[in-house]
Protein backbone atom coordinates (compact mmCIF):
# COMPACT_ATOMS: atom_id res chain seq x y z
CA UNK A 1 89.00 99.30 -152.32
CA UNK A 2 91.58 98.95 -149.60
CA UNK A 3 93.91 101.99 -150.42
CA UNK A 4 91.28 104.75 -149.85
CA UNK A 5 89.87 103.05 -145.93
CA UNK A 6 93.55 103.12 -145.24
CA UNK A 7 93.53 107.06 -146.07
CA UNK A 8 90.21 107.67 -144.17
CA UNK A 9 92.17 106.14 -141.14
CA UNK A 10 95.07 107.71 -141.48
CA UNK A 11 93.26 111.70 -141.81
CA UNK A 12 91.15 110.10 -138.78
CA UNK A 13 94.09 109.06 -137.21
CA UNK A 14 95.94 113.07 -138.50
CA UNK A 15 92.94 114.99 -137.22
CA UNK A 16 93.00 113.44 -133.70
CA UNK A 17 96.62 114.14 -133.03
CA UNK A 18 96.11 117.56 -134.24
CA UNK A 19 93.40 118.57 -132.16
CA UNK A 20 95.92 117.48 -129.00
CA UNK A 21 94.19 114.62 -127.56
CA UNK A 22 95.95 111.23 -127.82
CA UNK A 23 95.55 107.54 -127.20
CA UNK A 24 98.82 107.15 -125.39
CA UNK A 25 101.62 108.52 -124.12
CA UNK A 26 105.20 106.86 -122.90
CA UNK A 27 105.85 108.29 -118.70
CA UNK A 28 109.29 106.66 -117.33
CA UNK A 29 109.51 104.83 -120.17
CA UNK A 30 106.19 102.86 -119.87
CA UNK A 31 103.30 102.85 -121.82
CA UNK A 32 99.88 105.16 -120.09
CA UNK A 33 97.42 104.19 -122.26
CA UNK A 34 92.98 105.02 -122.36
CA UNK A 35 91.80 102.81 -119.77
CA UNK A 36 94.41 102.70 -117.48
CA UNK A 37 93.20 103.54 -113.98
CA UNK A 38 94.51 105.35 -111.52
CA UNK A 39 96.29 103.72 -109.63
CA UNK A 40 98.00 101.65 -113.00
CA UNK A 41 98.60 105.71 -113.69
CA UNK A 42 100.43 106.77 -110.56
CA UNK A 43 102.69 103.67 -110.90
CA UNK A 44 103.74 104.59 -113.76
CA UNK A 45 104.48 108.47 -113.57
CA UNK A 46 104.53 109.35 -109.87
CA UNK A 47 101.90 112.10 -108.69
CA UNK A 48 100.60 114.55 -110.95
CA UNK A 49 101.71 118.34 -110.53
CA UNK A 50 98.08 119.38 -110.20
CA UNK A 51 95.12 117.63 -109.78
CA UNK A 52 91.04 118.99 -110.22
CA UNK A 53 88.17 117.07 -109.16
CA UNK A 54 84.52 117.40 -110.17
CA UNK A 55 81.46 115.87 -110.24
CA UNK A 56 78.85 114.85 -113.63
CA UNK A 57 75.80 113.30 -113.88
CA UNK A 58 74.37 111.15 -116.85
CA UNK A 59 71.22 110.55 -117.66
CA UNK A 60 70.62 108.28 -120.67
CA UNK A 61 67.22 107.62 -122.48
CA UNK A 62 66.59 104.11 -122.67
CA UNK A 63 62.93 103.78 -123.44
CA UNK A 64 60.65 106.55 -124.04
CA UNK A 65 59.60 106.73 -120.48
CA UNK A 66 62.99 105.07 -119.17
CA UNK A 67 66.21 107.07 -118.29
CA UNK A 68 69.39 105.36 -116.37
CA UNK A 69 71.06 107.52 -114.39
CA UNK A 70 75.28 107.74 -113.54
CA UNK A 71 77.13 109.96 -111.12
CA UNK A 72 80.67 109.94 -111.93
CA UNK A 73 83.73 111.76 -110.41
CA UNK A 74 86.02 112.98 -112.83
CA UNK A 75 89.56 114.27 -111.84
CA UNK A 76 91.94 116.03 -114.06
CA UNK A 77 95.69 115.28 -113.46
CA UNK A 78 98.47 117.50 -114.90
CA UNK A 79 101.94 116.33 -115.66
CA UNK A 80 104.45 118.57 -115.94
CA UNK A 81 107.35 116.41 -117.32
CA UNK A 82 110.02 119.04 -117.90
CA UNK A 83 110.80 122.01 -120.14
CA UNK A 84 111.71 120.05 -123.47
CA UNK A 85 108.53 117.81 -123.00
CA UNK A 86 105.10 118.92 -123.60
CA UNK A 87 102.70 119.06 -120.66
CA UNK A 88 99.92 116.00 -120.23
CA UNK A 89 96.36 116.39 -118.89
CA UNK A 90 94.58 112.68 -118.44
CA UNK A 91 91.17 113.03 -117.50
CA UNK A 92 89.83 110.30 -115.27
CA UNK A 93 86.03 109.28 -115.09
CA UNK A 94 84.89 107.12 -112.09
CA UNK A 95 88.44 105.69 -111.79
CA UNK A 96 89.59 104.87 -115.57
CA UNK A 97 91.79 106.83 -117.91
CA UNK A 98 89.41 108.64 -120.43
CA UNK A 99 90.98 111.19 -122.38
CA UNK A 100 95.19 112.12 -122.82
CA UNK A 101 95.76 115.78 -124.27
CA UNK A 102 98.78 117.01 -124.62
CA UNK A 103 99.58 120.73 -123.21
CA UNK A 104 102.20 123.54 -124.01
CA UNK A 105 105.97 122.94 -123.42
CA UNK A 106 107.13 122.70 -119.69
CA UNK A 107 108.64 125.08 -117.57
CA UNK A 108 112.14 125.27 -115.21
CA UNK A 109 110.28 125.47 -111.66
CA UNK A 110 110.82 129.00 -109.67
CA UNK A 111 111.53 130.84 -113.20
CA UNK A 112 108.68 132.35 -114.15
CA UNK A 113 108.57 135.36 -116.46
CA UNK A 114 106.84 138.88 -115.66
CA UNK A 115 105.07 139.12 -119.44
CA UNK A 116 102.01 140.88 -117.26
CA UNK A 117 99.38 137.52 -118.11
CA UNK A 118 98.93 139.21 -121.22
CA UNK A 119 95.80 137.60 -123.84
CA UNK A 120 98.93 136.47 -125.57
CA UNK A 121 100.27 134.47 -123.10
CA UNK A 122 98.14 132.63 -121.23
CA UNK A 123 95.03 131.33 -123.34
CA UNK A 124 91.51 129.95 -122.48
CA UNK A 125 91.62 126.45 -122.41
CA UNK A 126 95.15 126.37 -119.97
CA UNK A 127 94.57 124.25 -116.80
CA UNK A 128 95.61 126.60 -113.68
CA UNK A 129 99.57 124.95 -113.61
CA UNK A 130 100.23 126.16 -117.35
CA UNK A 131 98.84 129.67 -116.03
CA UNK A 132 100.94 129.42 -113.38
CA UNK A 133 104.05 128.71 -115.06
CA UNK A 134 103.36 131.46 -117.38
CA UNK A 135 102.28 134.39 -114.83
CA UNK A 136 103.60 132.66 -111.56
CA UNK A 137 101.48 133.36 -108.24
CA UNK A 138 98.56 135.35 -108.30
CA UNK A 139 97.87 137.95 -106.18
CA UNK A 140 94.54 136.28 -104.83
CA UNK A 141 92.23 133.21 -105.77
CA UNK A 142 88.73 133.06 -104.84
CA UNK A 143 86.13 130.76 -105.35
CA UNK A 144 83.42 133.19 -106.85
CA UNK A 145 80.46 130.31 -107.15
CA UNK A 146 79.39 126.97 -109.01
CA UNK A 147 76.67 125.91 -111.02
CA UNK A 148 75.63 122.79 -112.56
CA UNK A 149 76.19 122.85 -116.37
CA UNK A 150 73.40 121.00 -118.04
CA UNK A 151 73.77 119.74 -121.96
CA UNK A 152 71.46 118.09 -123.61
CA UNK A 153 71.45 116.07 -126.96
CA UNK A 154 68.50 114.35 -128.08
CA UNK A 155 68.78 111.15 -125.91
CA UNK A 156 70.88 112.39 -123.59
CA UNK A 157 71.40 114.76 -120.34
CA UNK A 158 74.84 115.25 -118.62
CA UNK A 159 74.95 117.60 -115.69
CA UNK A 160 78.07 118.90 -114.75
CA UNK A 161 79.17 120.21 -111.15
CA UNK A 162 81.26 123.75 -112.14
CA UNK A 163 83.62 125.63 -109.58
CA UNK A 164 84.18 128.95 -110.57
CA UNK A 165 87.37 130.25 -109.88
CA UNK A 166 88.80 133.87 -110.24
CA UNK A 167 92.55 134.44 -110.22
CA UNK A 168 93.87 138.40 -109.59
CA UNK A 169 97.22 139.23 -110.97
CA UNK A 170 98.16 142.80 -109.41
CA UNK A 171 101.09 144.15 -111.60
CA UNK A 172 101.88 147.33 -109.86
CA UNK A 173 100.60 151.27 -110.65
CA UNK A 174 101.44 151.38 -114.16
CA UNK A 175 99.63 148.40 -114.91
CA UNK A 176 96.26 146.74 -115.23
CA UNK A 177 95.08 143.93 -113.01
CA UNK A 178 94.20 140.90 -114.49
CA UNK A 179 91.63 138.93 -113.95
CA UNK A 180 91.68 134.60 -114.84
CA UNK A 181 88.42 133.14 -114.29
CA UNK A 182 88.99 129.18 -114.01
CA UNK A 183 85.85 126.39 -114.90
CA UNK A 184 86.81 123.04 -113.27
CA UNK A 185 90.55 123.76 -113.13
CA UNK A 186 90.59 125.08 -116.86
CA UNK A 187 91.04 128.77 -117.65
CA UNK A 188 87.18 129.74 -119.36
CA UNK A 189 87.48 134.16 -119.59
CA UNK A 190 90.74 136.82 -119.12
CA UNK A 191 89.25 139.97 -117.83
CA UNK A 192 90.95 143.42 -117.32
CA UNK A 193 90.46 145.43 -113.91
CA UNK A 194 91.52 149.38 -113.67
CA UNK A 195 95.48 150.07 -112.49
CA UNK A 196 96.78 148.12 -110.13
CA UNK A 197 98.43 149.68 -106.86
């Protein structure tokens, strides 16, 4: 009866690894584990390369006509911890360590590579260092607008505060411009604008 709940916790255990979040992850030779807070964080691995700071709202059903009600911050910090290490992103809610997923490989700062931010390259889902690293500067940022994100389950509602941000890449005349549009720090659509100049 044992063997096959050691199995289920082992493809539990499989499964979560592969879908790049983690539990923990060793910074300077010290343990950053889910619950850690900030500051426990920042003692441990120095400042992050990037942060991104937003704002959510819960509101949990408690009785029929009952809800509770939690603002939280939640901040994003980005590791980069070399170009033979893979990239971290902890996500932080109201102070504590939440979530740990793990990124691409690193980068050598100051070398980036002209592959023209091609689909290829940079991929939804890439916080705006990995994009970075991958297409270097852009040619312009603007904040195009925010919204609040609202998902619902049947208990629950969580209401998220969304900056929209839209990245131009101008690769010269014989090529298009492209066009990142970032949600909270994380790239969301790759658009394609006529020739650049």
């Amino acid at each position: 009866m044992r063997f096959p709940y050691m199995i289920l916790l082992f493809m539990i255990f499989f499964l979560m690894v592969m879908a790049g979040n983690s539990f923990a992850f060793d910074c300077n030779n010290q343990i950053v584990s889910i619950g850690d807070t900030k500051v426990e964080v920042r003692a441990k691995c120095g400042e992050p390369a990037s942060k991104e700071v937003f704002n959510e709202e819960i509101i949990t059903k408690i009785e029929p006509n009952t809800r509770h009600r939690v603002l939280a911050t939640v901040e994003e910090w980005t590791y980069h911890l070399g170009p033979h290490q893979f990239i971290r992103i902890l996500t932080f809610r109201s102070g504590r360590l939440v979530k740990i997923e793990t990124g691409g490989y690193g980068f050598i700062p100051d070398n980036n590579q002209d592959f023209g931010c091609e689909r290829s390259i940079a991929s939804t889902g890439d916080t705006k260092m990995e994009v970075r690293m991958k297409c270097g500067e852009p040619t312009s940022i603007d904040i195009v607008g925010e919204e609040l994100l609202d998902e619902r389950t049947t208990d629950d509602r969580r209401l998220v505060s969304v900056t929209i941000e839209e990245w131009t890449y101008n690769l010269g005349p014989n090529r298009f411009i492209r066009i990142f549009r970032f949600r909270n720090g994380r790239l969301a659509e790759i658009g394609t604008g006529g020739y650049g100049y």
